[in-house]
N, C-alpha and C. Protein backbone atom coordinates (compact mmCIF):
# COMPACT_ATOMS: atom_id res chain seq x y z
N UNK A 1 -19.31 28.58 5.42
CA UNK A 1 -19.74 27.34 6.06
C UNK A 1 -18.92 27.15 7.33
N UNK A 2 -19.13 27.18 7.95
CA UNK A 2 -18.81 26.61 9.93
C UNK A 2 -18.44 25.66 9.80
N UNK A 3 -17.40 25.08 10.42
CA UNK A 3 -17.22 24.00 10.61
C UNK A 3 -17.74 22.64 11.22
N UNK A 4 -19.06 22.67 11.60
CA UNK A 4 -19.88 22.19 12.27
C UNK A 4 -21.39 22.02 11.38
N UNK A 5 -21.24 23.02 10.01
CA UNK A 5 -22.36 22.91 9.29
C UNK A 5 -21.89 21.69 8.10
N UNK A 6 -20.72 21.28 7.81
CA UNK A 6 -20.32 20.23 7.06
C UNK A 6 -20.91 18.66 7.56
N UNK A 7 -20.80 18.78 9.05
CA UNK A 7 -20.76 17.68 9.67
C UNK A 7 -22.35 16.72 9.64
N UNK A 8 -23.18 18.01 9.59
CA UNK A 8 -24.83 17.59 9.35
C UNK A 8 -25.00 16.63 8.29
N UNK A 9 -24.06 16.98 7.22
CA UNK A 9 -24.15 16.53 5.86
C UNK A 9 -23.43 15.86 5.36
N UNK A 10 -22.32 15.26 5.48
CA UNK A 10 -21.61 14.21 4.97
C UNK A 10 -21.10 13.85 6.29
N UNK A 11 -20.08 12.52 5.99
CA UNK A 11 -19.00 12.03 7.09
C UNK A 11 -18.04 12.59 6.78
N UNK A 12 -16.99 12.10 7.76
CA UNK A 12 -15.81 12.85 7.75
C UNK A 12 -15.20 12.56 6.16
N UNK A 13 -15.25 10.91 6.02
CA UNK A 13 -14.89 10.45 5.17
C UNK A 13 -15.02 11.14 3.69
N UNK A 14 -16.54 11.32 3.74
CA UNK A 14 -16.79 11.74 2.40
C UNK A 14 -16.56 13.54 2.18
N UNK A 15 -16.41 14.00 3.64
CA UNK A 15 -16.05 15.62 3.39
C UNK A 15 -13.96 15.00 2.65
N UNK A 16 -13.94 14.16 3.28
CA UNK A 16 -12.00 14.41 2.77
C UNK A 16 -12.26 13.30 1.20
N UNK A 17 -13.10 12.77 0.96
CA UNK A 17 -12.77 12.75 -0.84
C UNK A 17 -13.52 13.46 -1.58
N UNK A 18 -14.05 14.31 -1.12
CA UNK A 18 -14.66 15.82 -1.85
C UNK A 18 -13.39 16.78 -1.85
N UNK A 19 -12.97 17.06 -0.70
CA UNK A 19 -11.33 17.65 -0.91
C UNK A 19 -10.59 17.52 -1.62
N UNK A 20 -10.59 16.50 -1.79
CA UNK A 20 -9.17 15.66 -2.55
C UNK A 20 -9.39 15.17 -3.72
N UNK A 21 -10.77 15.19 -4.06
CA UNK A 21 -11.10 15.56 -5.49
C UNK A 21 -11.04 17.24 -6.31
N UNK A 22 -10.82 17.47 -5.24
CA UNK A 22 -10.89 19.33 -5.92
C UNK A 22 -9.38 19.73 -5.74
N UNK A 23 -8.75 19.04 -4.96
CA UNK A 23 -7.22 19.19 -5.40
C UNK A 23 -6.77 18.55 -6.32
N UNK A 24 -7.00 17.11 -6.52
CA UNK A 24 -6.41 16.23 -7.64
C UNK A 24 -6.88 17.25 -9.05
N UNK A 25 -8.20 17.54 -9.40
CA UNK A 25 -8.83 18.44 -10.83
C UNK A 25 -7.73 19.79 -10.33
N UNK A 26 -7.35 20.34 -10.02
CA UNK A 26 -6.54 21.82 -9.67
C UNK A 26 -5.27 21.25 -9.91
N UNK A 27 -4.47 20.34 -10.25
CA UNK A 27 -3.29 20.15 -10.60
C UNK A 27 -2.83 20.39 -11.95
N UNK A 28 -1.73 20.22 -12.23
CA UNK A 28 -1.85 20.20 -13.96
C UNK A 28 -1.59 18.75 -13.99
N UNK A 29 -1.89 18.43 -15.21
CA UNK A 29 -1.91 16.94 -16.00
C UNK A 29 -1.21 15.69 -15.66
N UNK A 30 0.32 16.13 -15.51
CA UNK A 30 1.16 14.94 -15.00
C UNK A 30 1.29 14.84 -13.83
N UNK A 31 1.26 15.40 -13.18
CA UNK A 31 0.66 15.46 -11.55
C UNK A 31 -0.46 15.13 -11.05
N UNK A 32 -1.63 15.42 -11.89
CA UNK A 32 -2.72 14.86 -11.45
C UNK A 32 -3.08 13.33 -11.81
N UNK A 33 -2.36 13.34 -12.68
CA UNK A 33 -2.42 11.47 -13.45
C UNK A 33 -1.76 10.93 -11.93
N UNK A 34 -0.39 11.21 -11.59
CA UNK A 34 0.08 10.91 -10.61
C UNK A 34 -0.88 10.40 -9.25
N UNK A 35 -1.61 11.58 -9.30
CA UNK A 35 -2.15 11.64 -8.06
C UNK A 35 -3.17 10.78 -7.81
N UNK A 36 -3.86 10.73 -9.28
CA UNK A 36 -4.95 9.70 -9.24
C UNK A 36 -4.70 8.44 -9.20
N UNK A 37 -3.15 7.84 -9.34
CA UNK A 37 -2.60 6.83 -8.97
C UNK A 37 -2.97 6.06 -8.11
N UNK A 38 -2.33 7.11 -7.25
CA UNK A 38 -2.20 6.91 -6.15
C UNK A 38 -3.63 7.03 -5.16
N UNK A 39 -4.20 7.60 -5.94
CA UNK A 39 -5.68 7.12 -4.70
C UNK A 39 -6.07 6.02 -5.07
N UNK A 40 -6.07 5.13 -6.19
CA UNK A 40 -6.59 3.99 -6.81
C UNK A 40 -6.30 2.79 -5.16
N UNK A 41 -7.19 2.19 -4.95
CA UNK A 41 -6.66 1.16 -3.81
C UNK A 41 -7.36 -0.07 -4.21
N UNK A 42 -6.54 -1.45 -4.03
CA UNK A 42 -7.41 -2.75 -4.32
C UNK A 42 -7.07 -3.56 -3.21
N UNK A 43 -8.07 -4.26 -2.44
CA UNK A 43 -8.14 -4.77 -1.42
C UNK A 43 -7.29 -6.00 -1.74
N UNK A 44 -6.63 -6.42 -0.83
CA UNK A 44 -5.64 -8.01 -0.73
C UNK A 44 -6.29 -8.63 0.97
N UNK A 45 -6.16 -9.76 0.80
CA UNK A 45 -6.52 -10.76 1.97
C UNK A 45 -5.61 -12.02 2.25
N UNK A 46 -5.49 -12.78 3.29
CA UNK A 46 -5.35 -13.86 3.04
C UNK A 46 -6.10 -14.58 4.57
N UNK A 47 -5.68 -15.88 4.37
CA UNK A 47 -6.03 -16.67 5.19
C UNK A 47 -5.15 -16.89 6.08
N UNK A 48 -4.84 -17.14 7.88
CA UNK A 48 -4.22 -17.65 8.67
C UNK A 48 -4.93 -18.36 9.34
N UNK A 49 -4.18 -20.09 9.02
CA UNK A 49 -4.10 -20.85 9.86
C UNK A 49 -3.11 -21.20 10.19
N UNK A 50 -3.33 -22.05 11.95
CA UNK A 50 -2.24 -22.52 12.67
C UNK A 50 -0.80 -21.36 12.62
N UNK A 51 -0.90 -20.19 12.90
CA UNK A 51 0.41 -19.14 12.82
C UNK A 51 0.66 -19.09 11.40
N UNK A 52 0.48 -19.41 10.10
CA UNK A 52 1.06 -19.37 8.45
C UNK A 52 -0.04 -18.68 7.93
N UNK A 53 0.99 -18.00 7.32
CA UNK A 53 -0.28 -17.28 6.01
C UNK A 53 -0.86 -17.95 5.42
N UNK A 54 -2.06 -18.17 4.15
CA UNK A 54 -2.09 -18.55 3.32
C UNK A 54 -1.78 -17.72 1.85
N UNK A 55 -2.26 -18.32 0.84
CA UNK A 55 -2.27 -17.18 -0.36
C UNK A 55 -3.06 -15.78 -0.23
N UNK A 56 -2.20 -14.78 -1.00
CA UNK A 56 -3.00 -13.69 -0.82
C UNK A 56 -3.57 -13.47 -1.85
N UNK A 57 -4.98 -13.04 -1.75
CA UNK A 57 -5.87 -12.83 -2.59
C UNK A 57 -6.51 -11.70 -3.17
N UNK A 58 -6.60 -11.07 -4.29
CA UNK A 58 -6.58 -9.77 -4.57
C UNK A 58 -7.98 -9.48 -5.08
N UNK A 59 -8.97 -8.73 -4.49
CA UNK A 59 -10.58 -8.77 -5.01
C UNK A 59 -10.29 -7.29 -5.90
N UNK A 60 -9.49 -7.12 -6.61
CA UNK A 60 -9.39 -6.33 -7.81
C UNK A 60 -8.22 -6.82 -8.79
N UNK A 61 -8.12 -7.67 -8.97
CA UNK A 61 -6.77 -7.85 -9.96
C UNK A 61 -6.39 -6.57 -11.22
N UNK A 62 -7.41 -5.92 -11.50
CA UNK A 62 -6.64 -5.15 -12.65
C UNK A 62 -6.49 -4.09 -12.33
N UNK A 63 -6.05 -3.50 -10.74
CA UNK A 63 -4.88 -2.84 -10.25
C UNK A 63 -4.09 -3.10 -9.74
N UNK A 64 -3.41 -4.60 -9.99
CA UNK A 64 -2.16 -5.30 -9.78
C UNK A 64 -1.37 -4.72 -10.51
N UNK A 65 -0.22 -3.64 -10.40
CA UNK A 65 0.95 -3.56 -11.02
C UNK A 65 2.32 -4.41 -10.67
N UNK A 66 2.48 -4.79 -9.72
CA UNK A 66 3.57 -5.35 -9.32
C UNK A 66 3.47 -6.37 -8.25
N UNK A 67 3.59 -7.69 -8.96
CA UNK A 67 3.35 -8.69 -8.05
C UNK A 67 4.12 -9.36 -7.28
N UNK A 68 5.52 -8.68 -7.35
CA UNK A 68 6.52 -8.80 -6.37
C UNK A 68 6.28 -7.78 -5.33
N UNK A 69 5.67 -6.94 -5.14
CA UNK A 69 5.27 -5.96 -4.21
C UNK A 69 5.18 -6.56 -2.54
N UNK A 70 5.98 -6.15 -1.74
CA UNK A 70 5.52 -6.76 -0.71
C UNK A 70 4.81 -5.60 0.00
N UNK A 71 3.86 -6.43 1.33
CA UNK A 71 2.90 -5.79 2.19
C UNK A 71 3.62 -5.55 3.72
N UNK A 72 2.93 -4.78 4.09
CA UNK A 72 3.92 -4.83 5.59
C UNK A 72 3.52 -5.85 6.97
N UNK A 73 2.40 -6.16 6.29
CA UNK A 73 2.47 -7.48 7.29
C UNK A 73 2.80 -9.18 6.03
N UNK A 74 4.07 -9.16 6.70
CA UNK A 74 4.65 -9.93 6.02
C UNK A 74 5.51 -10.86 7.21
C-alpha cells in the first residue's frame, strides 16, 4: 500500500487508531491493560465568566479516577 493509497480511505485520524489498535493487541497483558489506559479520554469543561472559572464539568464521570487531578489550564 503507497502511502497515498491509505489517504482515499480513511482520515488521518482513523489511519492512527487503526495503528494503535494493532500495537496495543501485540503487547503482552500488563502492558497492554496499561496502554489501554491510557487511551481511555473523558471530556472536562467549564464555564468563564468575567476572567473566573466556573465548575468543571465532566461529560463522562466513570473515568474519573482522581479528582484532585489538576488540568493545565488552571
Amino acid at each position: 500500500m503507497s502511502a497515498a493509497t491509505w489517504r482515499s480511505t480513511f482520515t488521518f485520524n482513523k489511519y492512527s487508531q487503526i495503528t494503535a489498535a494493532a500495537v496495543r493487541k501485540s503487547l503482552k497483558e500488563t502492558q497492554r491493560l496499561a496502554a489501554e489506559k491510557r487511551g481511555l479520554t473523558a471530556l472536562r469543561y467549564q464555564v468563564w465568566e468575567n476572567g473566573k472559572g466556573g465548575e468543571q464539568i465532566t461529560l463522562d464521570p466513570t473515568q474519573e479516577s482522581d479528582p484532585k487531578k489538576k488540568t493545565a489550564a488552571v
